[in-house]
Protein backbone atom coordinates (compact mmCIF):
# COMPACT_ATOMS: atom_id res chain seq x y z
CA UNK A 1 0.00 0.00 0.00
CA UNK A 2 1.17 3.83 -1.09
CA UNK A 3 0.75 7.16 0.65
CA UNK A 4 -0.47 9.57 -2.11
CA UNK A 5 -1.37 13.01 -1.76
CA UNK A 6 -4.07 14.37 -3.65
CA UNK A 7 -4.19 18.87 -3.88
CA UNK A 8 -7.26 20.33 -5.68
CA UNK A 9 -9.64 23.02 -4.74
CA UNK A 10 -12.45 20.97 -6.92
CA UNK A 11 -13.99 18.49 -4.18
CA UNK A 12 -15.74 16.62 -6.81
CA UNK A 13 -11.74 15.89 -7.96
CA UNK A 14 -10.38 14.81 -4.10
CA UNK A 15 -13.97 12.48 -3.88
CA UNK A 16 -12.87 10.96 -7.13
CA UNK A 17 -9.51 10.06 -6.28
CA UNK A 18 -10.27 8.97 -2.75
CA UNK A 19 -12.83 6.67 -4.37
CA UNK A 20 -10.46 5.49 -7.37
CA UNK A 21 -7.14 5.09 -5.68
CA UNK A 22 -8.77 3.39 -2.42
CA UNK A 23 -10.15 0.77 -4.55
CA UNK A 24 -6.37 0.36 -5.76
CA UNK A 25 -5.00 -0.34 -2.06
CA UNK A 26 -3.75 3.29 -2.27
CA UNK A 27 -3.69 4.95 1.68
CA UNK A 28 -5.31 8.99 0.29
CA UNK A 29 -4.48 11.89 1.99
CA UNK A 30 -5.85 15.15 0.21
CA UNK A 31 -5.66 18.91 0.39
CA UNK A 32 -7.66 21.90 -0.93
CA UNK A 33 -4.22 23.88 -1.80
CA UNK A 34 -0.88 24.48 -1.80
CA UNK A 35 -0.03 26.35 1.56
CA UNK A 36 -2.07 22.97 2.96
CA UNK A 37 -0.08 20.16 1.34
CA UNK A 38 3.09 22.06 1.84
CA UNK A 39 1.87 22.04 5.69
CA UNK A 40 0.84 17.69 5.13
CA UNK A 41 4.55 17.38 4.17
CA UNK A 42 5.78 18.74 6.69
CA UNK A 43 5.10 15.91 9.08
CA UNK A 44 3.75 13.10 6.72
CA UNK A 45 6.23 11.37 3.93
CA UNK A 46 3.59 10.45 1.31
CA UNK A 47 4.75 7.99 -1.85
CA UNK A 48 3.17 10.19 -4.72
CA UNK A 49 1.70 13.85 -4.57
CA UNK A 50 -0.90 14.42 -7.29
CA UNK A 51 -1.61 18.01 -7.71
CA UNK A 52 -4.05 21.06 -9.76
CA UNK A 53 -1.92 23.67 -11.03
CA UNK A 54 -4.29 26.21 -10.61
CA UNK A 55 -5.52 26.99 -6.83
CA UNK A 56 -6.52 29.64 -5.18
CA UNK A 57 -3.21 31.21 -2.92
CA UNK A 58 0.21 29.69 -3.85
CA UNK A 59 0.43 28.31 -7.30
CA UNK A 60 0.35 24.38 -8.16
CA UNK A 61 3.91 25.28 -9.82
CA UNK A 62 5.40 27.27 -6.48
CA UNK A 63 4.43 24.57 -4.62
CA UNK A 64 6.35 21.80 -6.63
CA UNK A 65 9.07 24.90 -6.36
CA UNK A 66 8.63 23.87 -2.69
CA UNK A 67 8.28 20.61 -2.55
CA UNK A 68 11.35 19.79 -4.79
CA UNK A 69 13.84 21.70 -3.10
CA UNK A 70 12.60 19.69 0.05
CA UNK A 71 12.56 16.51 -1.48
CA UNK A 72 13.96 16.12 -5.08
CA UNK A 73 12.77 12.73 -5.25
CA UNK A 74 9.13 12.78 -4.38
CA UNK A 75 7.16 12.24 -7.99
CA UNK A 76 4.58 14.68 -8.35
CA UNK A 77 1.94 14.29 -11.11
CA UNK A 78 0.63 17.46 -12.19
CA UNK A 79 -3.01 18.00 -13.73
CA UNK A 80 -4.32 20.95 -15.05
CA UNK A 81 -7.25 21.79 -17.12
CA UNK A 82 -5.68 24.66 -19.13
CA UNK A 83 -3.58 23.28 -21.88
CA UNK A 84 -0.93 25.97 -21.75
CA UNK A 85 2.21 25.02 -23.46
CA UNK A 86 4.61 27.22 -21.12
CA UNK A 87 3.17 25.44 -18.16
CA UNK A 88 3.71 21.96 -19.18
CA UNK A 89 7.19 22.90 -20.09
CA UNK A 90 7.96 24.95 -16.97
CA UNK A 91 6.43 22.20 -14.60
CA UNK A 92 8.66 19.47 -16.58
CA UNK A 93 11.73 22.07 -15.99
CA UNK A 94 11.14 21.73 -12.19
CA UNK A 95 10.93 18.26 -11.93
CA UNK A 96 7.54 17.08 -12.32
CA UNK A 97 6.86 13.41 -12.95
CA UNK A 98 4.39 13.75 -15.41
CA UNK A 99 1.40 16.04 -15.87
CA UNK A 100 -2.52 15.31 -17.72
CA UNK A 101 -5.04 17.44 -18.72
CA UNK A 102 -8.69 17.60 -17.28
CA UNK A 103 -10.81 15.90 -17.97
CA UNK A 104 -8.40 12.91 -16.67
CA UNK A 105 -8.62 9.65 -18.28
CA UNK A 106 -8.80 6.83 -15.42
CA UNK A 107 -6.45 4.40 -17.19
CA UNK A 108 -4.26 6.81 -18.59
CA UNK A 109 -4.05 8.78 -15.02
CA UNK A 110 -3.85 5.21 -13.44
CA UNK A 111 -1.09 4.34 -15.54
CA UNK A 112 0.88 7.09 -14.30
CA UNK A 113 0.52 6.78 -11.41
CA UNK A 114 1.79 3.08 -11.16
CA UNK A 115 5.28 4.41 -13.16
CA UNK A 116 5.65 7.04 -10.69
CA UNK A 117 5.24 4.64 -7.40
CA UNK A 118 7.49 2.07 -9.39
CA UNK A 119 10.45 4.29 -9.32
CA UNK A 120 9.54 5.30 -5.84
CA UNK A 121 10.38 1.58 -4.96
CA UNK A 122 13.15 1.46 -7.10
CA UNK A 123 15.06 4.72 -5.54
CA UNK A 124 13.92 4.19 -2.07
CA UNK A 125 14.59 0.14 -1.73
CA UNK A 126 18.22 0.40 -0.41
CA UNK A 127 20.74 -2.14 -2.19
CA UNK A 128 23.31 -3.61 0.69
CA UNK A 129 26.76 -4.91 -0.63
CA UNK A 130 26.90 -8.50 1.08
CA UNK A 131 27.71 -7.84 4.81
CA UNK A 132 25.72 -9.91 6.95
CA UNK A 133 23.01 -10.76 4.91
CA UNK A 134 20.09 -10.24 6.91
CA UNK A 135 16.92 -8.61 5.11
CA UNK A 136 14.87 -7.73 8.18
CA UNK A 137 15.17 -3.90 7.43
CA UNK A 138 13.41 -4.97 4.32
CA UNK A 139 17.18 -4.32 2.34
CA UNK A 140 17.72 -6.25 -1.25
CA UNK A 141 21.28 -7.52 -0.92
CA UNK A 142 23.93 -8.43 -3.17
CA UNK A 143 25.72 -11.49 -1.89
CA UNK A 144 28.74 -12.52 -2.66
CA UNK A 145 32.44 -13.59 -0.73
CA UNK A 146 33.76 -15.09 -3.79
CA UNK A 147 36.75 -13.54 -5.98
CA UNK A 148 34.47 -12.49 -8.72
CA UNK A 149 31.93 -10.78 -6.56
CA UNK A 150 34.24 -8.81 -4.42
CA UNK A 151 35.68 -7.28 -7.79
CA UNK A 152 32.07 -6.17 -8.93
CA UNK A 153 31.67 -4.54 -5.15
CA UNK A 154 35.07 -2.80 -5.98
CA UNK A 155 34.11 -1.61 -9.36
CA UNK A 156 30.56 -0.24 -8.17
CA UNK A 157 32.54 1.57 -5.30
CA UNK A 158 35.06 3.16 -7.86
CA UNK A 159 32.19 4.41 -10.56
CA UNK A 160 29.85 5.43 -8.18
CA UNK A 161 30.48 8.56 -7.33
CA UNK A 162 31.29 10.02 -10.86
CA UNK A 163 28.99 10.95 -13.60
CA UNK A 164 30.69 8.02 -15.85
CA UNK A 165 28.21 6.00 -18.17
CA UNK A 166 28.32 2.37 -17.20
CA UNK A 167 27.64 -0.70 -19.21
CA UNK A 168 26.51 -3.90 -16.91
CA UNK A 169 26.82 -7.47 -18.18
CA UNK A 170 25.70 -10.40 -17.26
CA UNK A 171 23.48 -13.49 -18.10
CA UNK A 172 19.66 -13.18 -17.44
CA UNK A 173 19.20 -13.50 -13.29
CA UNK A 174 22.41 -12.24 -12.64
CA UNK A 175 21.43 -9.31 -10.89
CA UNK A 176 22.30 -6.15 -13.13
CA UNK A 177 19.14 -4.57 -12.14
CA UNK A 178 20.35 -4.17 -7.93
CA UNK A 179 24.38 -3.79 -9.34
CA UNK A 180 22.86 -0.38 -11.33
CA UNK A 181 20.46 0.74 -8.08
CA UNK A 182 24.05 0.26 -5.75
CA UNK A 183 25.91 2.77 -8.29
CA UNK A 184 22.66 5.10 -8.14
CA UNK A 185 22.49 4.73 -4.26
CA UNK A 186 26.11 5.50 -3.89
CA UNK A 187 26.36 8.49 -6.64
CA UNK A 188 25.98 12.38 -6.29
CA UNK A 189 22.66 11.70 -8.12
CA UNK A 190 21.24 9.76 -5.63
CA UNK A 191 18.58 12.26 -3.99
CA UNK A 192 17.74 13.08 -7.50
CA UNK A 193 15.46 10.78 -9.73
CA UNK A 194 16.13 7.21 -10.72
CA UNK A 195 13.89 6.41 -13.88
CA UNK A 196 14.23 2.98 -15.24
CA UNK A 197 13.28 1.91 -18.59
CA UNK A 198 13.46 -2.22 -19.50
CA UNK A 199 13.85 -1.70 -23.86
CA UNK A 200 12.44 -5.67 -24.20
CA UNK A 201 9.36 -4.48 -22.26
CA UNK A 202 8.56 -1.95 -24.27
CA UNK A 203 7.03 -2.72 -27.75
CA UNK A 204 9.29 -1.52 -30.81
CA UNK A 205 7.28 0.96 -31.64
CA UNK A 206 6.63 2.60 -28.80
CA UNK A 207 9.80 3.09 -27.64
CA UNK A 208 10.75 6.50 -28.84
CA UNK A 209 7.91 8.40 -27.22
CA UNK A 210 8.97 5.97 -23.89
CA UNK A 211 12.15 7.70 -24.29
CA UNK A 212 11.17 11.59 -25.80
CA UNK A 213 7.86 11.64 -25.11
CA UNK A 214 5.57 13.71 -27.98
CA UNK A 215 3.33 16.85 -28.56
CA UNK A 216 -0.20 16.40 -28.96
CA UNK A 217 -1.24 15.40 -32.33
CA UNK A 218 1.43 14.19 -33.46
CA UNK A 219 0.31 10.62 -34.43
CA UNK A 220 -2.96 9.10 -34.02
CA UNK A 221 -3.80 8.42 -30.85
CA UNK A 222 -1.31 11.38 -29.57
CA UNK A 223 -4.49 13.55 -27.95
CA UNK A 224 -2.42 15.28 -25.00
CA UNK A 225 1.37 16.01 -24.73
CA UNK A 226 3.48 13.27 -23.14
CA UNK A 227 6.54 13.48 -21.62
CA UNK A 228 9.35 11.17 -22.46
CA UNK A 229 11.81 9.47 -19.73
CA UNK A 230 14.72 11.40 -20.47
CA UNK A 231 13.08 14.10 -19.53
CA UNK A 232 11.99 12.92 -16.14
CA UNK A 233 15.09 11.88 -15.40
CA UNK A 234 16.84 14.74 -15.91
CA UNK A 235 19.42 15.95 -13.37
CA UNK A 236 19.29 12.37 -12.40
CA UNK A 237 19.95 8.84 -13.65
CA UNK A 238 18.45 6.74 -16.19
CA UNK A 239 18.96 3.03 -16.20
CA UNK A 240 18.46 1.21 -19.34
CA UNK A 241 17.85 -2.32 -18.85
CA UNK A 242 18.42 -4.91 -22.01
CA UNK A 243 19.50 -2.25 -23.95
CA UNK A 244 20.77 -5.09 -26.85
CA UNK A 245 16.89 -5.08 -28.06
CA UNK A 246 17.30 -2.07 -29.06
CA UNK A 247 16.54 -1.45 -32.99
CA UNK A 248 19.15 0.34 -34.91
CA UNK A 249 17.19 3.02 -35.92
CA UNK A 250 16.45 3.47 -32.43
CA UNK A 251 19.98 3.14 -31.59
CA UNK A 252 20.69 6.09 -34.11
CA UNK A 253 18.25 8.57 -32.08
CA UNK A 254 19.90 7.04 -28.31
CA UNK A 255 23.31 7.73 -29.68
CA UNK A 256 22.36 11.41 -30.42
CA UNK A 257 21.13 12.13 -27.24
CA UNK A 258 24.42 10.69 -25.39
CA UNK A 259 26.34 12.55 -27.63
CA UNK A 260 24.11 15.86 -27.39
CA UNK A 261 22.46 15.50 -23.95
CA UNK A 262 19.85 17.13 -25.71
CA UNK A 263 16.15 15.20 -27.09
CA UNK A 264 13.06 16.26 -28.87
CA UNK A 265 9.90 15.38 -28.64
CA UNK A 266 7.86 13.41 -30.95
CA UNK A 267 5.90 15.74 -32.96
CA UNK A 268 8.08 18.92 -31.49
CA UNK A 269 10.52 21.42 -32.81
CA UNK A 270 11.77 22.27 -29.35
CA UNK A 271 15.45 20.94 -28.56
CA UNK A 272 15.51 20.44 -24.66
CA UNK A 273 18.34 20.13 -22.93
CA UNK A 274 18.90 17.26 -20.23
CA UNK A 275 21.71 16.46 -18.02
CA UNK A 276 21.26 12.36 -17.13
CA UNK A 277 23.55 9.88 -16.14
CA UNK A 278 22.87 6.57 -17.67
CA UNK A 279 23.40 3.09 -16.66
CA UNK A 280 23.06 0.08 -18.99
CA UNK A 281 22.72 -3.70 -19.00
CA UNK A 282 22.66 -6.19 -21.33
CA UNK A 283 22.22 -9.69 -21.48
CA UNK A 284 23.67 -10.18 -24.59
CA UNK A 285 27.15 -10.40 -26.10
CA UNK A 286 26.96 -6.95 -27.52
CA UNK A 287 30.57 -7.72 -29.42
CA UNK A 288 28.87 -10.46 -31.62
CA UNK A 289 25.69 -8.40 -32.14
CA UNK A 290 28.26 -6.06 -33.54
CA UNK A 291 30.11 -8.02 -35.78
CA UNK A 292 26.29 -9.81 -37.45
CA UNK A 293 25.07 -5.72 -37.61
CA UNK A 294 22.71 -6.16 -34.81
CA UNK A 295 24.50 -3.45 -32.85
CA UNK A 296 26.39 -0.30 -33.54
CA UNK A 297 29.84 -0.36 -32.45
CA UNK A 298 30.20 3.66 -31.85
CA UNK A 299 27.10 3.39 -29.25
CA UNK A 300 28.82 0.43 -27.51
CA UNK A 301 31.79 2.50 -27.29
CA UNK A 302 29.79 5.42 -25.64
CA UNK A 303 28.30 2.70 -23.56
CA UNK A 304 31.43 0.78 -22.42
CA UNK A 305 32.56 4.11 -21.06
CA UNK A 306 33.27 1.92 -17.67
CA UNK A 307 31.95 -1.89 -17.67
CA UNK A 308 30.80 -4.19 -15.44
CA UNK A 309 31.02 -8.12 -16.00
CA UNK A 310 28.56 -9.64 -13.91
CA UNK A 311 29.86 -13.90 -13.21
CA UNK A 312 27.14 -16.51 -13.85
CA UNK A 313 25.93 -18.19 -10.25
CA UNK A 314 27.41 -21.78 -11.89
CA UNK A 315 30.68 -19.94 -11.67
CA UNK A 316 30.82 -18.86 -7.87
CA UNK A 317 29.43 -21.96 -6.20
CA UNK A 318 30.80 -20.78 -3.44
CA UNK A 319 28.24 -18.38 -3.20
CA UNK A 320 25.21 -20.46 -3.11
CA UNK A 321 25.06 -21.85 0.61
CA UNK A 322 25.21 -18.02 1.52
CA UNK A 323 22.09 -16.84 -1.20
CA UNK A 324 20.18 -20.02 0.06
CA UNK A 325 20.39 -18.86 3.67
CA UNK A 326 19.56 -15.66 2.71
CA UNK A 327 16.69 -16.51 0.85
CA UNK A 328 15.30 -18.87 3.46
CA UNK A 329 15.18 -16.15 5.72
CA UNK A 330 13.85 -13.10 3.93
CA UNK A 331 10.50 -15.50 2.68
CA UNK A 332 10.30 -17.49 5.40
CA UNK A 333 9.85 -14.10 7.23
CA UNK A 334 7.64 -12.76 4.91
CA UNK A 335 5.40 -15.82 5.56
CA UNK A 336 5.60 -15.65 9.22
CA UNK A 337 6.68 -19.25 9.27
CA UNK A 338 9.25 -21.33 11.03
CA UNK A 339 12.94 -21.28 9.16
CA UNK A 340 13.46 -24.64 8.09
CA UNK A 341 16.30 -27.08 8.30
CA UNK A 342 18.01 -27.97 4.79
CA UNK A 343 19.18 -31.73 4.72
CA UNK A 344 23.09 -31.73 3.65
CA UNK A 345 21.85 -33.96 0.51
CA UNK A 346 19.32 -31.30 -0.45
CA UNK A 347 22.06 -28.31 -0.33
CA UNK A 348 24.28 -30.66 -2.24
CA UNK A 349 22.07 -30.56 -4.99
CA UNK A 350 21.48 -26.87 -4.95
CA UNK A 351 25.00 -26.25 -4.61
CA UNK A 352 25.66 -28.55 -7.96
CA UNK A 353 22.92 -27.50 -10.28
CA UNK A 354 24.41 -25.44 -13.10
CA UNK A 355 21.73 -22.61 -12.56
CA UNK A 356 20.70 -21.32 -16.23
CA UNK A 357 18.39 -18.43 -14.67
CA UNK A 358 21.14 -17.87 -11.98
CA UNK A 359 20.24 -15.90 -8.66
CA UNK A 360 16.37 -15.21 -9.97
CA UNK A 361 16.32 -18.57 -10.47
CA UNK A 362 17.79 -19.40 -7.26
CA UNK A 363 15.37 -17.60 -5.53
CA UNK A 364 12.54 -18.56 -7.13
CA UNK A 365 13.46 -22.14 -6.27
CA UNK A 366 13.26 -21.26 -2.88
CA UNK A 367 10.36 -19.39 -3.17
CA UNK A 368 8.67 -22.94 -4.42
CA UNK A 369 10.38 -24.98 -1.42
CA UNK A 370 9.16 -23.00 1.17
CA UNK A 371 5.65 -23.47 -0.11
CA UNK A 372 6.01 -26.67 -0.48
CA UNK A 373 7.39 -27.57 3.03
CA UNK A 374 5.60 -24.97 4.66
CA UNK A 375 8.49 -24.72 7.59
CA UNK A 376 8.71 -28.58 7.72
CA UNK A 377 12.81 -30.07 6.84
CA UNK A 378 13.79 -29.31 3.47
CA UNK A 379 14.72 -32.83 1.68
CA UNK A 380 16.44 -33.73 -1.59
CA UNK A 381 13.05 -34.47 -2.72
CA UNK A 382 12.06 -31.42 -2.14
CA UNK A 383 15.03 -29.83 -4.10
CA UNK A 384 14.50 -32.06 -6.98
CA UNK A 385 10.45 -31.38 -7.26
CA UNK A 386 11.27 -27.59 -7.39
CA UNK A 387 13.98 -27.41 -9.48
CA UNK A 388 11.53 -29.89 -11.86
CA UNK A 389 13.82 -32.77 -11.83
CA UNK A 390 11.18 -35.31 -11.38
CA UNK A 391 12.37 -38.90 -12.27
CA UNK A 392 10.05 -40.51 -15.14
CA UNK A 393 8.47 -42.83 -13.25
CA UNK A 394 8.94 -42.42 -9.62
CA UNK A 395 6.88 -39.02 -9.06
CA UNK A 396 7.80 -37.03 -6.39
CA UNK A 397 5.29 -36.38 -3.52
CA UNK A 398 5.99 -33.80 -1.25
CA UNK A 399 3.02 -33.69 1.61
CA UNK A 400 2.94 -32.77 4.81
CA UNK A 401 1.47 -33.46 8.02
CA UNK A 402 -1.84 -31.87 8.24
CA UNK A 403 -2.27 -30.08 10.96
CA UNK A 404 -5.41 -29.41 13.01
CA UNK A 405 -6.89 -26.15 12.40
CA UNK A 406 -5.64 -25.26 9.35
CA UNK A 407 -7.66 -25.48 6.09
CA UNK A 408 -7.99 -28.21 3.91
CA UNK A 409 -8.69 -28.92 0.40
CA UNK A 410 -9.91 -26.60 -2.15
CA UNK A 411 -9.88 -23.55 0.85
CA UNK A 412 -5.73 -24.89 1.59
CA UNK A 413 -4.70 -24.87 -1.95
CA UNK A 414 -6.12 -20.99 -2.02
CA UNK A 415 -4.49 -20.24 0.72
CA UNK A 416 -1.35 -21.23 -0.52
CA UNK A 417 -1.72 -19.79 -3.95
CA UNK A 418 -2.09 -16.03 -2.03
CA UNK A 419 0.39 -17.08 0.06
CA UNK A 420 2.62 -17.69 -3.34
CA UNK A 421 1.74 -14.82 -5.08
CA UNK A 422 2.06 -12.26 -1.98
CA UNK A 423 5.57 -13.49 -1.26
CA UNK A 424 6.45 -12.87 -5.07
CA UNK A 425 5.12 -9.94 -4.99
CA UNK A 426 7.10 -8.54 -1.78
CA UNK A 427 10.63 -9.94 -2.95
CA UNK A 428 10.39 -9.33 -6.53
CA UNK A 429 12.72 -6.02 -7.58
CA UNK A 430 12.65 -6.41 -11.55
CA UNK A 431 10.81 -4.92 -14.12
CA UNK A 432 8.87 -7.66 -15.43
CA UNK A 433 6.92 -8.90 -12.36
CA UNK A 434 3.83 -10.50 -14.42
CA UNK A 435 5.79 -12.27 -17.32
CA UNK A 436 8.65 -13.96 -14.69
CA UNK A 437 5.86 -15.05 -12.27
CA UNK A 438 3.83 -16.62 -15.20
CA UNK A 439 6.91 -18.33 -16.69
CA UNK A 440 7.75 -19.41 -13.00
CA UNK A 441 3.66 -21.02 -13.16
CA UNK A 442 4.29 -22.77 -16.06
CA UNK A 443 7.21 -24.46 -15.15
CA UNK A 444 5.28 -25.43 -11.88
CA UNK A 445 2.07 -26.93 -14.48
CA UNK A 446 4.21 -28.74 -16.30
CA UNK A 447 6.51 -30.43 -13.94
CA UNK A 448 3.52 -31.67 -12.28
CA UNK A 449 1.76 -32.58 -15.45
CA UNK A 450 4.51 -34.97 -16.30
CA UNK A 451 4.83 -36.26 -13.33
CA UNK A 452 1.39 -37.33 -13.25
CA UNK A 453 1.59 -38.62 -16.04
CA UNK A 454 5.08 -40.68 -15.18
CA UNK A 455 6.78 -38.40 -17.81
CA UNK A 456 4.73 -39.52 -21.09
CA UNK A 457 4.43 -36.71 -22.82
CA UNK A 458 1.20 -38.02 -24.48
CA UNK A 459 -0.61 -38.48 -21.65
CA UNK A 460 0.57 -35.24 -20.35
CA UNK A 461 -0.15 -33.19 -23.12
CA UNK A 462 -3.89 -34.73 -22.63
CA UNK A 463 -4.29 -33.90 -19.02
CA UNK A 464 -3.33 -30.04 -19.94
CA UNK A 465 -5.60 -30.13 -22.81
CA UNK A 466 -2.83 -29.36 -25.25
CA UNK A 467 -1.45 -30.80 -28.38
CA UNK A 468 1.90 -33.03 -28.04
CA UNK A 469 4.11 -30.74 -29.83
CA UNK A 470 2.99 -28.00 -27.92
CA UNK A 471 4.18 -29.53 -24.64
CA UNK A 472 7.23 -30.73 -26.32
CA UNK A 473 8.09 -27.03 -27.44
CA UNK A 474 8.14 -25.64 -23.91
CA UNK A 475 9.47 -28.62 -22.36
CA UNK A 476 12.45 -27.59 -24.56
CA UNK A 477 11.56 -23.94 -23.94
CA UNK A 478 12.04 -24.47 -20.56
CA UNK A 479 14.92 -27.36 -20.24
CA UNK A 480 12.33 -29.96 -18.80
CA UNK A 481 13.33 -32.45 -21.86
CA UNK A 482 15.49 -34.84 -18.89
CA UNK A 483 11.63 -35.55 -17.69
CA UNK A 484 9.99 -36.63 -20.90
CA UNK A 485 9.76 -40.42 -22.57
């Protein structure tokens, strides 16, 4: 649940938003002006201020003035039903979020408002370098004692605190996202904005107004003025995540801006200046993307300004005792349930399995255990049922004692679906929350589809109701090919 602050002299407005942004889980606070929502933030420390630019004493725009030069990173959404050019433009100048013409569109304003409290989590979740490894204070931490760790905590310590553009690599999982908020969290920048777009999130075509934003009319569907990320993020830092899907055309426009700190609007003939420091991961080798003209070498270049290598998880075993106590912990916590013991044979298998999704996947692994156990001893058959390494043949059961009191059946299985997707939901820190927790379902369905059906593929593709080549394709999609017959 957020804190937002809602300021508009128009009750009808405040009723609105109390009404719309309750039924979100939203906590509303609201004010009737400026000189009163200045006087809110005084003692309360709200997520999100929403706010009329036109009220009677002290101007919407003064009071961002205000607010800003309290507390650069608050968002605040500005709406206005005056379509003035100079105001838009002035209220981007000072740091506004975004800002939407009345009357407000619900999905559009909605929308908005979810970016805004997403990089409110983003800047405001601290990032710990692995000390002790505790996530009580509700910390993400980056663990890692082995020789290839300690040199990415050493390179994010020496790029920090300058203004250098940094290029992060590393297989999916790795954790680039939480290696780019450390260098933010560290920097000059960091009571200034953090704005992070992922490029494979974003459809193709979309993402030049993502990144410059456009002036009304200029395409259909273009009915108010938008502005782009660049342009939120300016005085601050932009991280780019999977920047290797970018096109080439689009790769033209990026390299202009890094060259020009300067963009334009879709639509526009205004040049506006921006002063952002950006931070970049990849996925991909960007150096064979070069050479098959998938990339362009003089934007890697600008790019590679300082780089960091990120090691795959199957290369600092070391490390994975440490991340499984870790994880154990934080969801274990989050579930209110006891910490469980891990059987030597279980950790033995966690500690050889050659992790493809690395630390995500890690974690997601335990995620699934602790479900399934519930607090009870964590056995190799436990390991092997979420990891879906189901023998053909011998399924894997994993039940537990039931225990008086608790629900049963179809009222259990609920339960521990919520329980499932609120733990997700608390621990997850990337940028693609629905599409990772859906792949992470599927893996689930499957696995227990072919168990079920003593890994026959035939017989499992019937019980999900799918044809055989179908199943076959995201076994293979997902590495499950060991279980199938």
């Amino acid at each position: 649940m957020s804190g937002i602050l809602v300021v508009d002299d128009d009750a009808n407005i405040l009723t609105a938003f109390q009404q719309m942004l309750t039924d979100e889980g939203h906590e509303v606070h609201t004010a009737v002006n400026g000189e009163a929502a200045l006087s809110f933030l005084e003692h309360e420390r709200p997520d999100l201020v929403i706010m009329d630019i036109r009220m009677p004493g002290i101007s919407g725009l003064e009071t961002l003035s205000r607010i800003k030069a309290k507390n650069a990173k608050l968002p605040v959404i500005i709406m206005t039903g005056y379509a003035t050019a100079d105001a838009a433009i002035e209220a981007t100048k000072m740091g506004a979020f975004d800002y939407h013409l009345k009357p407000l569109e619900p999905e559009e304003i909605l929308r908005s408002i979810n970016n805004a409290l997403n990089s409110v989590r983003l800047m405001s979740r601290q990032v710990q370098l692995d000390l002790e490894a505790n996530p009580a204070g509700g910390e993400d931490v980056i663990i890692g004692h082995s020789r290839s760790m300690q040199e990415v905590f050493k390179a994010i310590g020496r790029v920090a605190e300058t203004d250098t553009t940094v290029l992060i690599r590393g297989e999916t999982g790795t954790g680039k996202e939480l290696v780019a908020r450390a260098i933010y969290q560290h920097s000059r920048r960091a009571p200034l904005p953090l704005v992070v777009v992922n490029c494979a999130a974003v459809q193709e075509s979309l993402l030049e107004s993502e990144f410059f934003g456009f002036e009304k009319g200029s395409f259909t569907g273009a009915e108010k003025r938008r502005i782009g990320k660049f342009e939120q993020a300016n005085n601050g830092t932009i991280f780019l995540d999977e920047i290797g899907e970018m096109s080439l055309g689009m790769q033209v426009k990026f390299l202009r801006v890094l060259q020009e700190q300067t963009v334009e609007r879709i639509g526009g003939n205004e040049t506006i200046k921006v002063d952002v420091r950006v931070i970049a991961a990849t996925s991909r080798i960007l150096q064979q993307d070069i050479t098959q003209g998938r990339f362009r070498e003089d934007l890697y270049h600008r790019l590679r300004v300082f780089a960091i290598d990120l090691p795959a998880l199957r290369n600092r075993r070391e490390d994975i005792p440490r991340l499984v106590a870790y994880f154990l912990r934080k969801f274990t916590r989050e579930l209110a349930i006891d910490l469980p013991p891990v059987a030597p044979e279980a950790m033995e298998i966690l500690s050889a399995h050659d992790w493809p999704g690395n630390v995500r996947e890690l974690q997601h692994c335990i995620q699934r255990v602790i479900i399934l156990t519930n607090g009870y001893p964590v056995h190799a058959s436990d390991i092997h049922r979420a990891l879906d390494l189901a023998v053909p043949g011998q399924p894997v059961i994993t039940g537990q004692p039931v225990i008086t009191g608790q629900p049963v059946g179809a009222e259990a299985e609920s339960v521990k679906c919520r329980n499932l997707v609120q733990a997700y939901m608390k621990s997850y820190s990337g940028s693609a929350m629905h599409a990772e927790f859906m792949e992470m379902m599927e893996r689930l369905l499957l696995n227990e589809a072919m168990t079920q059906a003593h890994g026959n593929q035939t017989q499992a593709a019937k019980l999900l109701g799918m044809a055989r080549p179908t199943l076959k394709a995201k076994l293979d999609k997902y590495r499950l090919t060991q279980m199938s017959a």
